[in-house]
C-alpha atoms as a PDB file:
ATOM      1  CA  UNK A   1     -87.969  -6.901-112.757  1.00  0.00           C
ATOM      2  CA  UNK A   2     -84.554  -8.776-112.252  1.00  0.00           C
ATOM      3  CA  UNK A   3     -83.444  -5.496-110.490  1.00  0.00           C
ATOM      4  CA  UNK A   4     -85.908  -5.294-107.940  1.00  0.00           C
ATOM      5  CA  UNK A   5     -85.860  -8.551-106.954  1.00  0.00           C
ATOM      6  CA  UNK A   6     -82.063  -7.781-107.193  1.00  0.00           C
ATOM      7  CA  UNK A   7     -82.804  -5.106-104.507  1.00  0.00           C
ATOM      8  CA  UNK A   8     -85.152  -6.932-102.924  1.00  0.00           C
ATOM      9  CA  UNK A   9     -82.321  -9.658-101.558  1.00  0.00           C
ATOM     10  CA  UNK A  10     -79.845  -6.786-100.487  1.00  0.00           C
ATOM     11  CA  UNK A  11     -82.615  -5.765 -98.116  1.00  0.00           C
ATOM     12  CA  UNK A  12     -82.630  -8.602 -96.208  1.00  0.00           C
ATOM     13  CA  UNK A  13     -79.509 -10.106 -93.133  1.00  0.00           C
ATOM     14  CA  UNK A  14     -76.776 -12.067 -94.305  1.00  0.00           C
ATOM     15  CA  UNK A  15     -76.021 -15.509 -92.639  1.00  0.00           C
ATOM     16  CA  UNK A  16     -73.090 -13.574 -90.696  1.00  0.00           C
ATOM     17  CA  UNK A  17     -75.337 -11.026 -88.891  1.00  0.00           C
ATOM     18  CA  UNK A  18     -78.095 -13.820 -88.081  1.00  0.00           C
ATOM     19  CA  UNK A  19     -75.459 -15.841 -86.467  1.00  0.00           C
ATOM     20  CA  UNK A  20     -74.756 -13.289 -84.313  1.00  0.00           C
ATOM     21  CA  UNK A  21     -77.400 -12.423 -82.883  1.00  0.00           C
ATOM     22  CA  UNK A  22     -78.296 -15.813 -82.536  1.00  0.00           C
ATOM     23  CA  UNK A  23     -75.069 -16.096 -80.463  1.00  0.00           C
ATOM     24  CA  UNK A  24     -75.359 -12.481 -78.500  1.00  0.00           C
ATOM     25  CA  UNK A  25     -78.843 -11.998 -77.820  1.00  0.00           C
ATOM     26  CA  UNK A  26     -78.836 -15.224 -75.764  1.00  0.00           C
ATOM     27  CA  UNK A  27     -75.624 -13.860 -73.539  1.00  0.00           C
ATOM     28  CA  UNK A  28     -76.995 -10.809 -73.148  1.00  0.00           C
ATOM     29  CA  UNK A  29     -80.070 -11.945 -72.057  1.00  0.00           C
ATOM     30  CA  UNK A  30     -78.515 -14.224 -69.918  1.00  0.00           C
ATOM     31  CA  UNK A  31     -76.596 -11.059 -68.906  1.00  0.00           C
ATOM     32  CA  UNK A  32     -80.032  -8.869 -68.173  1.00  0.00           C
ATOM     33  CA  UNK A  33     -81.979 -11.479 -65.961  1.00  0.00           C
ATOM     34  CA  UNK A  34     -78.620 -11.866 -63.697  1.00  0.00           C
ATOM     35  CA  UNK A  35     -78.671  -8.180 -63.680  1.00  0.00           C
ATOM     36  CA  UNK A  36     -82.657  -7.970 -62.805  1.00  0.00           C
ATOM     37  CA  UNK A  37     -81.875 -10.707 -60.362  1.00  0.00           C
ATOM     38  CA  UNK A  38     -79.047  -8.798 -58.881  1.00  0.00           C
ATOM     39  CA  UNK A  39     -79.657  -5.062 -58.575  1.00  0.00           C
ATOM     40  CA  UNK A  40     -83.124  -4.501 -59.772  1.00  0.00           C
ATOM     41  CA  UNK A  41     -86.562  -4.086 -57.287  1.00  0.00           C
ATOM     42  CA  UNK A  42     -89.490  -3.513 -58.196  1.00  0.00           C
ATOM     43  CA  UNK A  43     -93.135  -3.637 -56.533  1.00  0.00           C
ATOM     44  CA  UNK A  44     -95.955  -4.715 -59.213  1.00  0.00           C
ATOM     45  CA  UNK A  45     -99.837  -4.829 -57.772  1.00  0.00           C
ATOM     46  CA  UNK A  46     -98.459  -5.199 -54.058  1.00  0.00           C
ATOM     47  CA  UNK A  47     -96.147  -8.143 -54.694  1.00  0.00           C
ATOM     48  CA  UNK A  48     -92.789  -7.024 -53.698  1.00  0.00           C
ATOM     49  CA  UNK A  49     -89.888  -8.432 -55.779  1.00  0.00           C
ATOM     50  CA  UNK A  50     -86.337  -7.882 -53.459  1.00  0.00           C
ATOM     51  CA  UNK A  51     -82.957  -7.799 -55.874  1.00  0.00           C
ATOM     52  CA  UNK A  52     -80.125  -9.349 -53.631  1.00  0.00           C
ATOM     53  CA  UNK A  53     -78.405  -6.357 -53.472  1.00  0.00           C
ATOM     54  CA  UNK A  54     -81.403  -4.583 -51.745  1.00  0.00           C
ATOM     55  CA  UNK A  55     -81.704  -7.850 -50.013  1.00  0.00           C
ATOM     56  CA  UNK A  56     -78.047  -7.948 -48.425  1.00  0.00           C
ATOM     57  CA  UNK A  57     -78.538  -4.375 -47.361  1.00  0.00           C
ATOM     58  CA  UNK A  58     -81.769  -4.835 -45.779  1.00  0.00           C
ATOM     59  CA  UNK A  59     -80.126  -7.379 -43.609  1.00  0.00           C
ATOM     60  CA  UNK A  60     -77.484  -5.921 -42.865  1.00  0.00           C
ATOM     61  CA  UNK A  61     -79.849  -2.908 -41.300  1.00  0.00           C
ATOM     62  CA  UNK A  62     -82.395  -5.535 -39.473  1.00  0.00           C
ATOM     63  CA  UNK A  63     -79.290  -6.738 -38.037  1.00  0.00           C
ATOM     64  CA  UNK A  64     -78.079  -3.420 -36.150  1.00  0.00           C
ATOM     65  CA  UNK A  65     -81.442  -2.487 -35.638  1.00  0.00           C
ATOM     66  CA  UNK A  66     -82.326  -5.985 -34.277  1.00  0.00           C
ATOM     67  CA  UNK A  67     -78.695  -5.504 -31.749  1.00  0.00           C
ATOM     68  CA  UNK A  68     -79.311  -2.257 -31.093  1.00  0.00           C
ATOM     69  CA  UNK A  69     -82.731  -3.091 -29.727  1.00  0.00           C
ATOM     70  CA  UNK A  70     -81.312  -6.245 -27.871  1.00  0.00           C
ATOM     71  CA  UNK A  71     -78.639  -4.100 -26.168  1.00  0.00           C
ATOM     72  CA  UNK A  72     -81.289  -1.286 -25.366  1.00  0.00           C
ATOM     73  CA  UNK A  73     -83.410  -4.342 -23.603  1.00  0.00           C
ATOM     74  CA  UNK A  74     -80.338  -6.149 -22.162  1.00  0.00           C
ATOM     75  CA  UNK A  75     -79.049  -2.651 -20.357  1.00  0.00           C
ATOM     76  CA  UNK A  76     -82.945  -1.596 -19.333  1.00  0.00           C
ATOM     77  CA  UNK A  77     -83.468  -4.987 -17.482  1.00  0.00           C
ATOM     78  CA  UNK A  78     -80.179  -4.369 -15.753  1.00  0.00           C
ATOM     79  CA  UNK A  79     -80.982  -1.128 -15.062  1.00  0.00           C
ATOM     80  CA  UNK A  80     -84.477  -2.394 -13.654  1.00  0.00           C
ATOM     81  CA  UNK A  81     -82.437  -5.289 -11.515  1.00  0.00           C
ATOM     82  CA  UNK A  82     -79.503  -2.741  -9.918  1.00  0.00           C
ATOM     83  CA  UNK A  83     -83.054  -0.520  -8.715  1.00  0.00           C
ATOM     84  CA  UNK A  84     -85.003  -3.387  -7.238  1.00  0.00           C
ATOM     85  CA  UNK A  85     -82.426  -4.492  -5.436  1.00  0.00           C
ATOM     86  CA  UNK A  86     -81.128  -1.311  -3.600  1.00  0.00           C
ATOM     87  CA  UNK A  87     -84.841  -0.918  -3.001  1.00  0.00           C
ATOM     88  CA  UNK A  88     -84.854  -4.424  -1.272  1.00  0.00           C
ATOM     89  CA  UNK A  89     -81.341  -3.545   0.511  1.00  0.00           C
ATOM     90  CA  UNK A  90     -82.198  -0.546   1.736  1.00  0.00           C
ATOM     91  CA  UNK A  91     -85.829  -1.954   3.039  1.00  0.00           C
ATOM     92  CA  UNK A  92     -83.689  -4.749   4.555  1.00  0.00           C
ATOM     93  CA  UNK A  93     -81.408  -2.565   6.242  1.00  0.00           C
ATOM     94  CA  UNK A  94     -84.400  -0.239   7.769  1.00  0.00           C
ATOM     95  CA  UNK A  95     -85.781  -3.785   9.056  1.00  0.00           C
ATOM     96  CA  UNK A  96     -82.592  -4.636  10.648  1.00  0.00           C
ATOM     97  CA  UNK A  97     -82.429  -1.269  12.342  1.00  0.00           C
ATOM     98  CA  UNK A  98     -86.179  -1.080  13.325  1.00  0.00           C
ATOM     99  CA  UNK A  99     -85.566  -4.407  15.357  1.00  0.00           C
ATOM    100  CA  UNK A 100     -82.516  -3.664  17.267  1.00  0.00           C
ATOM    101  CA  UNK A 101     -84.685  -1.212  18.682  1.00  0.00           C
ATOM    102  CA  UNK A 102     -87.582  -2.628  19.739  1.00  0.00           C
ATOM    103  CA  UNK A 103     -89.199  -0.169  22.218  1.00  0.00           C
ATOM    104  CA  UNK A 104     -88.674   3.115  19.823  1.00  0.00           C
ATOM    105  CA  UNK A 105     -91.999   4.044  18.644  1.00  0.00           C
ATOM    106  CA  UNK A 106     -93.092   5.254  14.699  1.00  0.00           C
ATOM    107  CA  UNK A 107     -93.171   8.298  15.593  1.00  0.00           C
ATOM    108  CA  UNK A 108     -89.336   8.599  16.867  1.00  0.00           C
ATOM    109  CA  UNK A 109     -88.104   6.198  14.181  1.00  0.00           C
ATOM    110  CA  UNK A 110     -89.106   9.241  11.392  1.00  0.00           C
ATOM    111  CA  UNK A 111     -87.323  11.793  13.248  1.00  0.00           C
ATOM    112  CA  UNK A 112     -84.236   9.424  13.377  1.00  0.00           C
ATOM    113  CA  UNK A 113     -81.161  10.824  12.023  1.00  0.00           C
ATOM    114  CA  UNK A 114     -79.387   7.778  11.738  1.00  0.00           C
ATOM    115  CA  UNK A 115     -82.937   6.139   9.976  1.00  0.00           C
ATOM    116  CA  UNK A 116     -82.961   8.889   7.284  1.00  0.00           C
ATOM    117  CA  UNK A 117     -79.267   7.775   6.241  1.00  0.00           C
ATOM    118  CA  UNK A 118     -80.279   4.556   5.394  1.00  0.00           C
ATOM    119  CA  UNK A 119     -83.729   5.564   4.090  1.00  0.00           C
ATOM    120  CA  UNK A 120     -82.461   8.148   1.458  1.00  0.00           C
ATOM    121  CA  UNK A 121     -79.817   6.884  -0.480  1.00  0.00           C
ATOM    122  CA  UNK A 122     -78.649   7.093  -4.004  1.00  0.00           C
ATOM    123  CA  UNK A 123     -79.431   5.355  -7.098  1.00  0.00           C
ATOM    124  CA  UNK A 124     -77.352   5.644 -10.078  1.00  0.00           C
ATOM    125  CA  UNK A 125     -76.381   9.428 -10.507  1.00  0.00           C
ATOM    126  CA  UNK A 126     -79.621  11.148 -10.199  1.00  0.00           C
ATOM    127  CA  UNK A 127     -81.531   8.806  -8.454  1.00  0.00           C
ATOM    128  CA  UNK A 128     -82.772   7.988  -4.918  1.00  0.00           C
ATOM    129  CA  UNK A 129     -84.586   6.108  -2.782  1.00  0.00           C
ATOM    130  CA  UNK A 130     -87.678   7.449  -0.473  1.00  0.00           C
ATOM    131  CA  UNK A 131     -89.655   6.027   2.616  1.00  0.00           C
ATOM    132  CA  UNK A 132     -93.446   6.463   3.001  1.00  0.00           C
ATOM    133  CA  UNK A 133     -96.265   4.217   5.214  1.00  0.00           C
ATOM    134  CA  UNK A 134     -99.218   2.519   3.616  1.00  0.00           C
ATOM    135  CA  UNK A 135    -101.484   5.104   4.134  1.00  0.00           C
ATOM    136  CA  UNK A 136     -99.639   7.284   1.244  1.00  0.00           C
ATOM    137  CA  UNK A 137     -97.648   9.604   3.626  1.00  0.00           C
ATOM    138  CA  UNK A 138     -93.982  10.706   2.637  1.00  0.00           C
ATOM    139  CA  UNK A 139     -91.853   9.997   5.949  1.00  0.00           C
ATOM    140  CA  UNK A 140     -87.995  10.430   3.941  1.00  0.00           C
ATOM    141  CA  UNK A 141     -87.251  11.931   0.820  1.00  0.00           C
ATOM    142  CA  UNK A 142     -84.508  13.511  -0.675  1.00  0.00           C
ATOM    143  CA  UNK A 143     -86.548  17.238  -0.725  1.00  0.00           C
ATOM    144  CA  UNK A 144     -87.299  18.366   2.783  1.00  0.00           C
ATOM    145  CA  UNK A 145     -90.578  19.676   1.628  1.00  0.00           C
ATOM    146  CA  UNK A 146     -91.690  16.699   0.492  1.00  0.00           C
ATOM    147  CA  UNK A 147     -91.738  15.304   4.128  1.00  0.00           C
ATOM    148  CA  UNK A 148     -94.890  14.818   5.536  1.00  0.00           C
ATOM    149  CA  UNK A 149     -97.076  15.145   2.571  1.00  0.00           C
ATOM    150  CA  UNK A 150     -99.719  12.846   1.326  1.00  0.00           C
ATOM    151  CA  UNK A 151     -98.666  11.175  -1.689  1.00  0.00           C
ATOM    152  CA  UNK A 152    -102.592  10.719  -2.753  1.00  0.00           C
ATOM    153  CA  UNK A 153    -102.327  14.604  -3.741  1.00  0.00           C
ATOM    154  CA  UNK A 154     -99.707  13.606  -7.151  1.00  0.00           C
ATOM    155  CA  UNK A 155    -103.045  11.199  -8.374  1.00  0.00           C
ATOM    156  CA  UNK A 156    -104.237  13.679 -10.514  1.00  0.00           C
ATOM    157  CA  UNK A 157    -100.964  15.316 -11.738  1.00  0.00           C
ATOM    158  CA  UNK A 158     -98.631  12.134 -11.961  1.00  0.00           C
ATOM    159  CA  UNK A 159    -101.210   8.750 -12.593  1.00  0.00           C
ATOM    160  CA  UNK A 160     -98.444   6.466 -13.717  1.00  0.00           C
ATOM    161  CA  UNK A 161     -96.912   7.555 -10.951  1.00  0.00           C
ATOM    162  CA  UNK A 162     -99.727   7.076  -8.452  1.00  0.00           C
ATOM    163  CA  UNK A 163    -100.877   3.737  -9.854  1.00  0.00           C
ATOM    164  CA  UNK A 164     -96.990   2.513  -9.283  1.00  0.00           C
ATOM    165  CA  UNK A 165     -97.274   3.733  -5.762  1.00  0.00           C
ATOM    166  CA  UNK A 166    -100.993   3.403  -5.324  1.00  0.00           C
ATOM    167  CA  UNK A 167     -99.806  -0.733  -5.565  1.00  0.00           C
ATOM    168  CA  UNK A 168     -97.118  -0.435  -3.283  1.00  0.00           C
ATOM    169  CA  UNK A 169     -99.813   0.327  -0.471  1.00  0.00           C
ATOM    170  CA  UNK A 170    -100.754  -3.593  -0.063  1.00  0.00           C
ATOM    171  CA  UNK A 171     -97.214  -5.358  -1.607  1.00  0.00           C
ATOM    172  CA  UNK A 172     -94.014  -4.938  -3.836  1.00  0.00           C
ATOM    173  CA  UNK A 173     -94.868  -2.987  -6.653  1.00  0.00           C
ATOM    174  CA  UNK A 174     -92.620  -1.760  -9.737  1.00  0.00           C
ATOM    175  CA  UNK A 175     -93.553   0.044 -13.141  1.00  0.00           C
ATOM    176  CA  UNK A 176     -91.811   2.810 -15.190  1.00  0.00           C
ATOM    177  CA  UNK A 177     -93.533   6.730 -15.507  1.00  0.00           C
ATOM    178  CA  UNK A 178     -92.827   9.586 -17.091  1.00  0.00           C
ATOM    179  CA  UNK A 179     -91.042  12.496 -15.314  1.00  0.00           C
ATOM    180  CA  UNK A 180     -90.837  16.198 -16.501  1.00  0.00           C
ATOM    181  CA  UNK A 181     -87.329  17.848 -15.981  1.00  0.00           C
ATOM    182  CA  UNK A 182     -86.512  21.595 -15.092  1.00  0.00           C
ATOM    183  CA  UNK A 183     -86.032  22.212 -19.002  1.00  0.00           C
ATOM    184  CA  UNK A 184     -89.381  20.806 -20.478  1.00  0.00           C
ATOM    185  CA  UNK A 185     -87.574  17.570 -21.286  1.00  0.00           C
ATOM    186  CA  UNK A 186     -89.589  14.214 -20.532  1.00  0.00           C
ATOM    187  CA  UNK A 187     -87.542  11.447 -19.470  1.00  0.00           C
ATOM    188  CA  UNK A 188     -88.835   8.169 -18.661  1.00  0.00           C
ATOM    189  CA  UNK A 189     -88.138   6.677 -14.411  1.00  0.00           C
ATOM    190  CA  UNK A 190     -87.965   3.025 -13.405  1.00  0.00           C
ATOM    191  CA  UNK A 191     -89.352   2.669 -10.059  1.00  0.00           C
ATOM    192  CA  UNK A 192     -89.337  -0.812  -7.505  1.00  0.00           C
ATOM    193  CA  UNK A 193     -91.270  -0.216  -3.773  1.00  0.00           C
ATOM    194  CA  UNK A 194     -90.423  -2.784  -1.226  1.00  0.00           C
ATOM    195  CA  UNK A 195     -92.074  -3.029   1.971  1.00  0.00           C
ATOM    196  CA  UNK A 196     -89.956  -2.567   4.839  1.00  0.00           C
ATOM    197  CA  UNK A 197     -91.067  -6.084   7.060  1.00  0.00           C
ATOM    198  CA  UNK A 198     -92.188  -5.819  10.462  1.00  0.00           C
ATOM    199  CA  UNK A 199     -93.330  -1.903   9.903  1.00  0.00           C
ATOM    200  CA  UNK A 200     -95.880  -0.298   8.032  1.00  0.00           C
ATOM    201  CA  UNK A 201     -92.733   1.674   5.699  1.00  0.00           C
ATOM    202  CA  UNK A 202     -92.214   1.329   2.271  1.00  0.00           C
ATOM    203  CA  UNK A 203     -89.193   1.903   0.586  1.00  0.00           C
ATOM    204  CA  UNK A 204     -89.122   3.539  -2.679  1.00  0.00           C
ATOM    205  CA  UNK A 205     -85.648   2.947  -5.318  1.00  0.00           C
ATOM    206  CA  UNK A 206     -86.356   5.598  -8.309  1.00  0.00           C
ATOM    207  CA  UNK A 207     -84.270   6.757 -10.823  1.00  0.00           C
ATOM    208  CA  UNK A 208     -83.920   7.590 -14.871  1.00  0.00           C
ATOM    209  CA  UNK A 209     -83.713   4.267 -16.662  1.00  0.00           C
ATOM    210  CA  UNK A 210     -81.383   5.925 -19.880  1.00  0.00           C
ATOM    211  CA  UNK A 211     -78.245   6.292 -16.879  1.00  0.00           C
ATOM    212  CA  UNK A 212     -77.960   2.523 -17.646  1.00  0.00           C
ATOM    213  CA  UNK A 213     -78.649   2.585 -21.390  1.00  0.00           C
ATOM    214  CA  UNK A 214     -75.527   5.049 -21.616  1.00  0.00           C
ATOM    215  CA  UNK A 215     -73.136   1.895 -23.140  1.00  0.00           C
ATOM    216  CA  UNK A 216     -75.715   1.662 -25.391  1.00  0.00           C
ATOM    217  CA  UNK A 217     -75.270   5.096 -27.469  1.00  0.00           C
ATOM    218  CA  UNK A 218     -71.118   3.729 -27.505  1.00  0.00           C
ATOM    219  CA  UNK A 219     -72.760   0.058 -29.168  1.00  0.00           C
ATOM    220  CA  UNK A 220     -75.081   2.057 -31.327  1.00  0.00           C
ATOM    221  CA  UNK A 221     -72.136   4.398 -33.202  1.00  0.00           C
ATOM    222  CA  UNK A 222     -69.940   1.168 -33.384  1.00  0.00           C
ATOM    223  CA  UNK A 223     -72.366  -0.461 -35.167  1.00  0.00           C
ATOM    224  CA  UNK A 224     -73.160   2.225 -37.485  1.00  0.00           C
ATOM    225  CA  UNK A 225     -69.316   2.357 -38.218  1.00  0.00           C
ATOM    226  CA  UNK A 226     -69.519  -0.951 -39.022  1.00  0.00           C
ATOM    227  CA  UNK A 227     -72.360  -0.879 -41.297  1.00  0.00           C
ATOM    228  CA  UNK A 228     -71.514   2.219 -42.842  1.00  0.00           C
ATOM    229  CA  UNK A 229     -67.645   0.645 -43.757  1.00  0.00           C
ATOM    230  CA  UNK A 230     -69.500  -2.379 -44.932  1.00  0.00           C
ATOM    231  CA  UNK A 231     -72.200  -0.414 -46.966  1.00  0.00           C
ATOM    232  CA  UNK A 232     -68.908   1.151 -48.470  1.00  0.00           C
ATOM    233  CA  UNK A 233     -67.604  -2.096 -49.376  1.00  0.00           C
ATOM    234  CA  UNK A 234     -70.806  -3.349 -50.465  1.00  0.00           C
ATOM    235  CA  UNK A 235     -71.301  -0.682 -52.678  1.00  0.00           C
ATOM    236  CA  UNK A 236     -67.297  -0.613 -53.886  1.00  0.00           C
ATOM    237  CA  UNK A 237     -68.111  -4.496 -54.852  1.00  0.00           C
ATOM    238  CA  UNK A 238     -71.024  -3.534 -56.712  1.00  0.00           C
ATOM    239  CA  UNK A 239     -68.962  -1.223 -58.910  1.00  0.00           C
ATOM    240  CA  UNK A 240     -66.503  -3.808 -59.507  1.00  0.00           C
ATOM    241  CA  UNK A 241     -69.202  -6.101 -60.605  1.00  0.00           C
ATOM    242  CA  UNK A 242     -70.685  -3.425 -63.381  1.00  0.00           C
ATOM    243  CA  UNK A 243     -67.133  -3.590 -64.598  1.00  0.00           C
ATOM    244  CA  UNK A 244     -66.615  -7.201 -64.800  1.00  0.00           C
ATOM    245  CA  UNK A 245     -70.013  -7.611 -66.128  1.00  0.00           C
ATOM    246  CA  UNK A 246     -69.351  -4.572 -69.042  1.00  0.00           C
ATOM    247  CA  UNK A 247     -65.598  -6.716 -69.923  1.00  0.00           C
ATOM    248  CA  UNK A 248     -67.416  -9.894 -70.004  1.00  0.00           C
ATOM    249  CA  UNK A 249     -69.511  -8.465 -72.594  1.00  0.00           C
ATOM    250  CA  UNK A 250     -67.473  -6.870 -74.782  1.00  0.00           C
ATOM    251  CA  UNK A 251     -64.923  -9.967 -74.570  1.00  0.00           C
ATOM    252  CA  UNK A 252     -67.492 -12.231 -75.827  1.00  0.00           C
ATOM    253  CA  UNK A 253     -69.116  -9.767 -78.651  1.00  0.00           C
ATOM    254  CA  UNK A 254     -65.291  -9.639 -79.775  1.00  0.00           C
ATOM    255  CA  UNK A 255     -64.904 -13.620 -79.488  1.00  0.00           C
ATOM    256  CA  UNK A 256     -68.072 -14.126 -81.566  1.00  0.00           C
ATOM    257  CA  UNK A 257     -67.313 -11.420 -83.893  1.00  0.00           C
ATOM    258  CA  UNK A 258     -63.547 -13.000 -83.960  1.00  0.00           C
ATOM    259  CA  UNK A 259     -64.702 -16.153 -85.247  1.00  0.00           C
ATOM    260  CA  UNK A 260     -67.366 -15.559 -86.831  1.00  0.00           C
ATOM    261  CA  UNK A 261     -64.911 -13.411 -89.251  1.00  0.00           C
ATOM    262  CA  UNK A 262     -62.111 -15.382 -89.574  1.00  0.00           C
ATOM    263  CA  UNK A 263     -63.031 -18.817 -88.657  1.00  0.00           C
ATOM    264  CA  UNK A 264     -65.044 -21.926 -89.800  1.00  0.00           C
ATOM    265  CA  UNK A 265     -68.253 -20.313 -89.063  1.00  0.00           C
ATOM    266  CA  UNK A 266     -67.473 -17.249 -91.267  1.00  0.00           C
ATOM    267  CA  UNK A 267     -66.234 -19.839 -94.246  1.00  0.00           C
ATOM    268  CA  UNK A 268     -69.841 -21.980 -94.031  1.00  0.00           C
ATOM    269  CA  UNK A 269     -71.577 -18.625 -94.161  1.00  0.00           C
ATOM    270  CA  UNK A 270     -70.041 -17.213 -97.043  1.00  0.00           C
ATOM    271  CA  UNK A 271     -70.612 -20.891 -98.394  1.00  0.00           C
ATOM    272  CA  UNK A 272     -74.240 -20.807 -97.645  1.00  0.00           C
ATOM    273  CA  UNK A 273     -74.569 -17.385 -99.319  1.00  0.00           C
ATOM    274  CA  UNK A 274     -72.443 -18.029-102.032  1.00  0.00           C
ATOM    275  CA  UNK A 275     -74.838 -21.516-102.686  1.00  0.00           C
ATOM    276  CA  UNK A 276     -78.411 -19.253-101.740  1.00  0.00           C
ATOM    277  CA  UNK A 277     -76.948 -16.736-104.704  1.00  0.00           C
ATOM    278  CA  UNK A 278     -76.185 -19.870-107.302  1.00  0.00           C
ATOM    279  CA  UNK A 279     -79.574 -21.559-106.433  1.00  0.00           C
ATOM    280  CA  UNK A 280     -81.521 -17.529-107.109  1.00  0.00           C
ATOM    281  CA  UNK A 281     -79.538 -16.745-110.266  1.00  0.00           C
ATOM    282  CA  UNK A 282     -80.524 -20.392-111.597  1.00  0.00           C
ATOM    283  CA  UNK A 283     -84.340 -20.105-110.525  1.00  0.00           C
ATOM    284  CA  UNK A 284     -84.128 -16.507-112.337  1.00  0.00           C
ATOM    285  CA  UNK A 285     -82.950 -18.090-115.555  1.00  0.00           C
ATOM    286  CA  UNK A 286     -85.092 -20.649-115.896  1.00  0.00           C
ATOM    287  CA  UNK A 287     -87.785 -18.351-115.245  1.00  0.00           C
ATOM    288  CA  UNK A 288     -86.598 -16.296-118.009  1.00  0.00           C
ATOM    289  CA  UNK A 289     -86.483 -18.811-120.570  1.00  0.00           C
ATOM    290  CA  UNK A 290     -89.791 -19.878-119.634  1.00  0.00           C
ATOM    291  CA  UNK A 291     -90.987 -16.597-120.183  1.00  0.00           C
ATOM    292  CA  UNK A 292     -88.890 -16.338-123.835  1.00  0.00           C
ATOM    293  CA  UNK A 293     -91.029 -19.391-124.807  1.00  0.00           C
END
């Protein structure tokens, strides 16, 4: 019987190995929940828990998505601005010419030469301005056959178009449509009409709004230079951190084990043992004796 019970105590942890883990197991914990707080995400029944890591990267992504969408904006409202006002120039310069010529009729102002220079001029690279009246009808434009023509006719195959234009017939009008190019490829127009005062003309400034987004693409790949050499360094940080963390750990495992081995800790545990041992074997013998009796 005094075997097993013998066997019995062997079984069991010293003092040593509970100390420990009484010592470790609260670092490393302490270790794991910075960890979780650090790198770790998860989503549990909908509610979204962000690690900072995932955190710092997501902001750094809202933030060149946010510029790149401000620049976009900035550059389209400019672009809008620069084709409003040649539309209100060149309107202003057919009014100045229609009035230092009082006597010329409608129908000899459209055949004017010296009209159609000011009434078709460019905007941006591919775009242009046009003239027509308020009854629809093209009077100057930039394709000869399109001279002439009743502008109700593109209703059907063009209505953002139209209902830009359509506005135009009774005041200043502006809007953006979609145009198709030669290739198939849909690009999207910014178009102002001002009315040319003291006539029944209307001037029309049209061209693609992306010509003044162009110093936007240059923005965009600085900014993804940027955030891809700070992702790197992000991410190079990170690394660092797994190492310092993994150091840390082993440095205090072999502190703890250090002096738990060697110094006062290890003597009071081999004292505690040594008096749990005295205090069994003397139990045991008075046991025995009792049983002798």
């Amino acid at each position: 019987m005094a075997k097993k019970k013998t066997a019995k105590r062997k079984i069991g942890i010293g003092l040593l190995p509970k100390l420990l883990l009484g010592v470790l197991v609260p670092v490393l914990l302490a270790f794991l929940v910075l960890w979780a707080l650090i790198f770790f995400s998860v989503d549990f029944k909908g509610v979204r828990v962000t690690s900072l890591k995932e955190m710092g990267s997501n902001s750094l992504k809202d933030l060149s998505a946010t510029t790149l969408k401000e620049s976009k904006s900035s550059l389209n409202k400019l672009g809008e601005k620069i084709i409003r006002e040649k539309a209100i120039d060149v309107a202003t310069q057919m009014e100045v010419y229609t009035k230092a010529r009082p006597k010329m009729k409608k129908e000899d102002f459209i055949k004017d030469p010296d009209l159609k220079v000011i009434a078709v001029q460019k905007v941006g690279d591919t775009g242009y301005t046009a003239v027509h009246d308020n009854r629809g009808i093209n009077h100057f434009h930039v394709n000869p056959q399109l001279v002439g023509t009743d502008l109700h006719a593109l209703a059907d195959r063009l209505p953002a178009f139209w209902k830009i234009l359509e506005a135009s017939l009774s005041g200043p009008a502006s809007g953006y449509y979609d145009w198709k190019d030669t290739d198939g490829k849909i690009r999207s127009k910014y178009m102002h009409l001002a009315p040319v005062k003291g006539t029944d003309l209307i001037v029309a400034a049209t061209t693609y709004i992306d010509e003044f987004a162009r110093p936007q693409k240059e923005i965009e790949e600085k900014i993804k230079g940027i955030e891809k050499q700070y992702l790197g360094e992000y991410e190079g940080k990170i690394r660092i951190f797994y190492i310092v963390i993994a150091i840390a750990l082993l440095i205090v495992f072999a502190v703890i084990y250090y002096y738990s081995r060697k110094g006062e800790v290890r003597v009071l545990a081999e004292s505690i043992e040594r008096m749990q041992t005295s205090v069994k074997a003397a139990i045991e013998r008075l046991q025995r004796r009792r049983e002798a009796r």
